[in-house]
Structure formats: structure tokens, C-alpha cells
Protein backbone atom coordinates (compact mmCIF):
# COMPACT_ATOMS: atom_id res chain seq x y z
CA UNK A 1 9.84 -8.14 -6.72
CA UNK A 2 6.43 -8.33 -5.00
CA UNK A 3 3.58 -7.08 -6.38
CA UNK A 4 1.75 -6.61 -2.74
CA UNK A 5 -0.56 -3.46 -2.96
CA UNK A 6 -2.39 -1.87 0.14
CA UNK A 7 -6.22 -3.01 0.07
CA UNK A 8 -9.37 -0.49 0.54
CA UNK A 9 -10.14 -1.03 3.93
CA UNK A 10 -12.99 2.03 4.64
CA UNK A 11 -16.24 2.31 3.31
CA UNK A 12 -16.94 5.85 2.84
CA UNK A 13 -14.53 9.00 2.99
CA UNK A 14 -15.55 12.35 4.07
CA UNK A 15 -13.98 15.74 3.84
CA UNK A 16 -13.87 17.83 7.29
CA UNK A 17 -12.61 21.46 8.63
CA UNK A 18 -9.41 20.94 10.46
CA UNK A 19 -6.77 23.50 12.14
CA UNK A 20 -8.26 26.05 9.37
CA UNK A 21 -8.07 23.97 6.89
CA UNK A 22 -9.73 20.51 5.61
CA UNK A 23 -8.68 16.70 5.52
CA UNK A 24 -10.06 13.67 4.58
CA UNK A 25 -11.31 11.13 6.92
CA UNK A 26 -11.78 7.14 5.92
CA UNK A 27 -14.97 5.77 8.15
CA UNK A 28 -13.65 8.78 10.47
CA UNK A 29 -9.81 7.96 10.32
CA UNK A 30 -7.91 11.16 9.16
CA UNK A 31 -5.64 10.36 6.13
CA UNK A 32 -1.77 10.86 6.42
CA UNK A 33 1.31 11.70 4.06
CA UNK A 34 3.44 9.25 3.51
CA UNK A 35 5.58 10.82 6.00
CA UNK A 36 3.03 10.23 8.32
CA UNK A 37 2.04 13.66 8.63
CA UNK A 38 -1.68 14.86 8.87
CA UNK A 39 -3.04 15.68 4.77
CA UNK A 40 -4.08 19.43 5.77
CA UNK A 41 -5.41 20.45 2.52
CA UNK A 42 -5.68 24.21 2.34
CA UNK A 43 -9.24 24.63 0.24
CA UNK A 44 -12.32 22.34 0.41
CA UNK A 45 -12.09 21.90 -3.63
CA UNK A 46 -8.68 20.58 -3.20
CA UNK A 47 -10.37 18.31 -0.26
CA UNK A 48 -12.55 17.30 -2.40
CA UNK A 49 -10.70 16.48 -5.17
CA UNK A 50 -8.76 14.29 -3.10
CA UNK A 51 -11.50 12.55 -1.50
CA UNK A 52 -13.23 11.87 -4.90
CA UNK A 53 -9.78 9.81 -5.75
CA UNK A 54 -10.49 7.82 -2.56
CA UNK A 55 -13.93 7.06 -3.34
CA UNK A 56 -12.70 5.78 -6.72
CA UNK A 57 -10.34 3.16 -5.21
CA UNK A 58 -11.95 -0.37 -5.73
CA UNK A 59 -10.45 -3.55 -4.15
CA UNK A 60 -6.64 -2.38 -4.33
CA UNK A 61 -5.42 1.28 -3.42
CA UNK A 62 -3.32 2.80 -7.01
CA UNK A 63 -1.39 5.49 -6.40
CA UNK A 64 -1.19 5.98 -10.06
CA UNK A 65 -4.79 6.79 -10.15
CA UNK A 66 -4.57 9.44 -7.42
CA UNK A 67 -2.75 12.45 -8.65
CA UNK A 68 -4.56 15.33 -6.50
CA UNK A 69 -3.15 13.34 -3.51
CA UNK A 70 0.01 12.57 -4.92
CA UNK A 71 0.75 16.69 -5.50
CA UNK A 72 -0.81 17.24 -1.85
CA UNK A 73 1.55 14.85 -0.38
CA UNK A 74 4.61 16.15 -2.25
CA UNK A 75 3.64 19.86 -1.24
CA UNK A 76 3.42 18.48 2.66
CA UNK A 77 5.77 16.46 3.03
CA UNK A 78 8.51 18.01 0.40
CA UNK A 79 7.71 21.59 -0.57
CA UNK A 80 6.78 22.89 2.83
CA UNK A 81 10.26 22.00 4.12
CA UNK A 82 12.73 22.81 1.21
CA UNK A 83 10.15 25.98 -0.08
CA UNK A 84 13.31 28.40 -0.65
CA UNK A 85 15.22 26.35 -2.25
CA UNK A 86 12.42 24.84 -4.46
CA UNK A 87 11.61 28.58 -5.33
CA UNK A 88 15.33 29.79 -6.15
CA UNK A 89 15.56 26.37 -8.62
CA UNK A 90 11.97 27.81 -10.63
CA UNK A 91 13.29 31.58 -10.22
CA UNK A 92 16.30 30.38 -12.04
CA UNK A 93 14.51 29.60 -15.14
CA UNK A 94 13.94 33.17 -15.61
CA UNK A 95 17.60 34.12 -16.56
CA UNK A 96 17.26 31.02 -19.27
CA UNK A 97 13.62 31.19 -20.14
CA UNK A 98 12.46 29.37 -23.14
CA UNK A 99 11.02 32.36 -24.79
CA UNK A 100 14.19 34.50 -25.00
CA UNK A 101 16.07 31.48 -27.26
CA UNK A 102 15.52 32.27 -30.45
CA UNK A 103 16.44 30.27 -33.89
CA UNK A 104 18.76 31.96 -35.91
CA UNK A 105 17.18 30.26 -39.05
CA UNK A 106 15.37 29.34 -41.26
CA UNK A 107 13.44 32.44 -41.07
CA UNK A 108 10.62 30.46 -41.14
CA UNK A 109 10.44 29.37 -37.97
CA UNK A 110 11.73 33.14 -36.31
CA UNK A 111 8.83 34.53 -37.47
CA UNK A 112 7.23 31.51 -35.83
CA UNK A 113 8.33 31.94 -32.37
CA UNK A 114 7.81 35.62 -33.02
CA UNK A 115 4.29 35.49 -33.02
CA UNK A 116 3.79 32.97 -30.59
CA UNK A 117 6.38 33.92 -27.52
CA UNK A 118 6.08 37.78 -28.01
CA UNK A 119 2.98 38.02 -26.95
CA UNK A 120 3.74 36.15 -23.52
CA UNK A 121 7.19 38.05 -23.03
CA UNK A 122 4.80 41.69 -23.34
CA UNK A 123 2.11 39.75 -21.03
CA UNK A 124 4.67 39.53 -18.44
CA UNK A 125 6.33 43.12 -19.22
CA UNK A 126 2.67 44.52 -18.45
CA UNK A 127 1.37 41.89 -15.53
CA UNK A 128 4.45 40.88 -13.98
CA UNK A 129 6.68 44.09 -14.27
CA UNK A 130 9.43 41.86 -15.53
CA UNK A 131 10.67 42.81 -19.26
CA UNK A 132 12.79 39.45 -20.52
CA UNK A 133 14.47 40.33 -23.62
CA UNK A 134 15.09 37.49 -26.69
CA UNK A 135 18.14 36.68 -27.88
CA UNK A 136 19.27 34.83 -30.69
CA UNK A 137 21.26 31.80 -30.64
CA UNK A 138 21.80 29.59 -27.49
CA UNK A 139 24.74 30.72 -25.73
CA UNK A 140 23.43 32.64 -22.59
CA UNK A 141 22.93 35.84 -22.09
CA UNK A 142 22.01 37.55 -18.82
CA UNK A 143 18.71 39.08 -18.34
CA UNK A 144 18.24 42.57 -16.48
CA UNK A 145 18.76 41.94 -12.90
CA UNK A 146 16.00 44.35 -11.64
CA UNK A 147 13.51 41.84 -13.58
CA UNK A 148 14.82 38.75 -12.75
CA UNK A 149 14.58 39.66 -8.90
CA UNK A 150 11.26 40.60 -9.42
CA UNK A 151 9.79 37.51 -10.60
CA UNK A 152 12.25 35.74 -7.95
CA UNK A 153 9.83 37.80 -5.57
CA UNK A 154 6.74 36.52 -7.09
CA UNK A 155 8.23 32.82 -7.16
CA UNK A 156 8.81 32.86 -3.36
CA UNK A 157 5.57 34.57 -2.76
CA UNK A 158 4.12 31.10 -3.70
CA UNK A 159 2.57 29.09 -0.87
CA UNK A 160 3.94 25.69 -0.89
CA UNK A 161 0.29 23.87 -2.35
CA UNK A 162 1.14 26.97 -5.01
CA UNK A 163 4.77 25.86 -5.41
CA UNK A 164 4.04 22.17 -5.90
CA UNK A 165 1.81 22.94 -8.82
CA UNK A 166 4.34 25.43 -10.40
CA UNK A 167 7.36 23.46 -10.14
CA UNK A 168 5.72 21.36 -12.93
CA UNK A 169 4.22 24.13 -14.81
CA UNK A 170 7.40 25.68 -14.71
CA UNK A 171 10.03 22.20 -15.44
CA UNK A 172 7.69 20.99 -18.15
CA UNK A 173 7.43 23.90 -20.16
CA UNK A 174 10.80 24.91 -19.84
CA UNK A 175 9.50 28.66 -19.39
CA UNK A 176 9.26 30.80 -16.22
CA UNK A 177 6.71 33.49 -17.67
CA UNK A 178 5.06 30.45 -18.63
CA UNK A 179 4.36 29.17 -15.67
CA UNK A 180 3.06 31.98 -14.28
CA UNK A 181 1.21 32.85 -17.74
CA UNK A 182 -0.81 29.61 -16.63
CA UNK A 183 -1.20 30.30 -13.01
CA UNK A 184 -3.00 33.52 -13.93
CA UNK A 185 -4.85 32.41 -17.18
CA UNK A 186 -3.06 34.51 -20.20
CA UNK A 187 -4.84 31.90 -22.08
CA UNK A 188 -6.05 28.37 -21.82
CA UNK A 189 -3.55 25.71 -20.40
CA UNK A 190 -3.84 23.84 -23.65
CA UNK A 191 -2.57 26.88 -25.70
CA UNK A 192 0.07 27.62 -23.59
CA UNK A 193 1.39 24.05 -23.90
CA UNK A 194 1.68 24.05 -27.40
CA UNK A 195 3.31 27.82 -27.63
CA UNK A 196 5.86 25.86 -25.36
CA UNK A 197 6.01 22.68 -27.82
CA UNK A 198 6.80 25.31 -30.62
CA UNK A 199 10.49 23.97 -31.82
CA UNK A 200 9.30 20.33 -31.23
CA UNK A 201 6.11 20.74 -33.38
CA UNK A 202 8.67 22.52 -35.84
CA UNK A 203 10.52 19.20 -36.14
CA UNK A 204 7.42 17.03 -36.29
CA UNK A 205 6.83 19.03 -39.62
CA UNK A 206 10.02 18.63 -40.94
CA UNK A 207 10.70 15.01 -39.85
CA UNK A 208 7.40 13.82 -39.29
CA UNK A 209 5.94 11.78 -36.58
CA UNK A 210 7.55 9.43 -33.84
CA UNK A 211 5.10 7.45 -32.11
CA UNK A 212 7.26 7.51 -29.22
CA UNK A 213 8.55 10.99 -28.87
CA UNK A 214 4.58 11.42 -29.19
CA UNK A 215 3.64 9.53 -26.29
CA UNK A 216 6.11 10.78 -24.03
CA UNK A 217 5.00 14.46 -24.86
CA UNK A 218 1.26 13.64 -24.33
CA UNK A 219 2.58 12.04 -20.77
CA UNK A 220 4.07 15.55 -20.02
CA UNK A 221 0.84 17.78 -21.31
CA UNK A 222 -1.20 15.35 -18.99
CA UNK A 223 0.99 16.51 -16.27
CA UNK A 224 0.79 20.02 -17.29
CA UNK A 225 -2.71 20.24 -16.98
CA UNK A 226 -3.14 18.29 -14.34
CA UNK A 227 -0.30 21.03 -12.35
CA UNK A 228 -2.97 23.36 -13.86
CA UNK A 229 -5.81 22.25 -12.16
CA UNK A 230 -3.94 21.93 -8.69
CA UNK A 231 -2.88 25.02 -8.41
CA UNK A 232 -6.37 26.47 -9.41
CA UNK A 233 -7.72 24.11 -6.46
CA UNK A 234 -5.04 25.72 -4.21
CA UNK A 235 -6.60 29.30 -4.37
């Protein structure tokens, strides 16, 4: 396998106003997707964000560094051109929402979830018009149509820099009201990971640790926050 990577071949990058938006330009060459597409960036805070990863590129260009471009280039070049169908696949995680699963024991851990996903199912009952009702058990259970279509609405109302950002808010917590809980700040992103780590921080105190189930999670908060931040850039 070769372990060729593309060198740094500008010496300064530079954000500019383009077609009503802003892109970055490399000693004045405009940066493109991967699909060869020009990286129209709809706020100069995203721009900038983008251009600071650029800057921070030494002899060898990482991609692994350069998340802010990464999530711009998957909103152009992905997003943008499947947007319905990315927004019915989030909508659908309304009708199986996290926060309407609830344990059936120990009672411990009801009251547990109680406290912690009540709150966000009233949030979105008040902000989002959309009353989800929890159930206990796993098997499914359908959710009232009329609210379900609503935040469907809301879902496809997303622009597709929007979309990309709440496709991962939305996967990694495992919770539609979620997701939009941290799109419109309920309460800080870290918070609103760990109401959505609930069960698995139930286990940790019953089982105790695993170094590896630990890392893993840390790897998806990372990626929470980060689909956070780029979605706050998008506005």
C-alpha cells in the first residue's frame, strides 16, 4: 500500500467573497472538493475555519487534521445532491427516538432517564410543536403522525451545510429532538451528549470501565462537538 501523501505546495491561503458566498484561495488558486467542484462556503466563519486548517498544514497535507473541510466537502459534494433523502433518513429517527425507550427496570435507572430525557421531550413539545410520547420496553411503537411530520418539516428545512452537521448530531446521539436540542442550544453540547450516553454510563456503573468501549465513545463525543461547531459556523 503506498503511503504517498499530497505535499503543501502554497504559501499563504486567503479567504474571499465568491458567487455570494466565500472560498479559500492557496497563493490565489481557489480550493476544490474532491469532486472537483468549487468549496463555496456559505459564511466567512466557516471560511475561516477552513482556511485556518490550511494554514496549519506543514510539509504533508492530513486530511485527518482538517475536519471543517472535510464536513464542507461532504455537504458539497454529497448533501447538496441527495438533501431529501439525507433528510427523510434523520426525520426517521423521530418515530424511534432515543428518548421515548424507556427501561422497564430496575427502577433505578427509570427514574434516571426520567429526569434526564423529560425535560428534552417537553423542550421539543414547547419549541418544536412536536409532543413524542415514551414508551416502555423496546418493541416499537408509533408516534403521533401530526408530530412526526412536523419535525420531518423542520428536518428538510435544513440547508445542506445545516444537514451535514445534523446528520451527525442526529446518528451519534441516536435522538432526533436531540439533534435539534443542540442545533438550537437547550443546553451545552457537552450536556446533551451525556443525557444521550445515559444507558451506557448506567452500565459503566454497574460493570465498570472498558478502556476500549471508552475510547471509542470519546471518538464519537469529539465528533459530536465538532458537528456542533459546524453547524453553528453554518448560520
Amino acid at each position: 500500500m503506498s503511503d504517498w501523501k499530497p505535499k503543501r505546495f502554497w504559501t499563504e491561503s486567503a479567504v474571499v467573497e465568491s458567487d455570494g458566498g466565500y472560498t479559500i484561495e492557496l497563493d490565489g488558486r481557489r480550493v476544490k472538493t474532491p469532486a472537483k467542484v468549487a468549496l463555496s462556503l456559505p459564511t466567512r466563519a466557516m471560511a475561516e475555519a477552513v482556511a485556518e486548517e490550511w494554514d496549519a498544514q506543514e510539509k504533508e497535507i492530513d486530511p485527518a487534521t482538517m475536519p471543517f473541510t472535510r464536513s464542507a466537502n461532504a455537504a458539497i459534494d454529497k448533501v447538496q445532491h441527495q438533501h431529501g433523502e439525507v433528510a427523510d433518513l434523520l426525520a426517521d429517527y423521530g418515530d424511534s427516538d432515543l428518548l421515548c425507550y424507556r427501561a422497564t427496570h430496575p427502577e433505578a435507572l427509570q427514574k434516571r432517564q426520567s429526569e434526564a430525557w423529560d425535560p428534552a421531550l417537553d423542550w421539543a413539545a414547547e419549541t418544536l410543536d412536536a409532543r413524542l410520547v415514551p414508551l416502555a420496553g423496546v418493541v416499537h411503537q408509533p408516534q403521533a403522525p401530526e408530530a412526526l411530520q412536523t419535525l420531518r418539516n423542520r428536518v428538510h428545512a435544513l440547508n445542506a451545510f445545516q444537514l451535514a452537521a445534523f446528520h451527525d448530531l442526529v446518528s451519534l446521539s441516536g435522538s432526533l429532538v436531540l439533534g435539534f436540542a443542540a442545533t438550537q442550544d437547550w443546553r451545552k453540547p457537552d450536556e446533551i451528549w451525556r443525557i444521550s450516553r445515559l444507558d451506557e454510563l448506567w452500565q459503566i456503573e454497574q460493570w465498570g470501565h472498558d478502556d476500549e468501549a471508552h475510547a471509542a465513545a470519546e471518538v464519537k463525543k469529539s465528533a459530536f462537538l465538532h458537528a456542533k461547531r459546524f453547524y453553528d459556523l453554518s448560520i
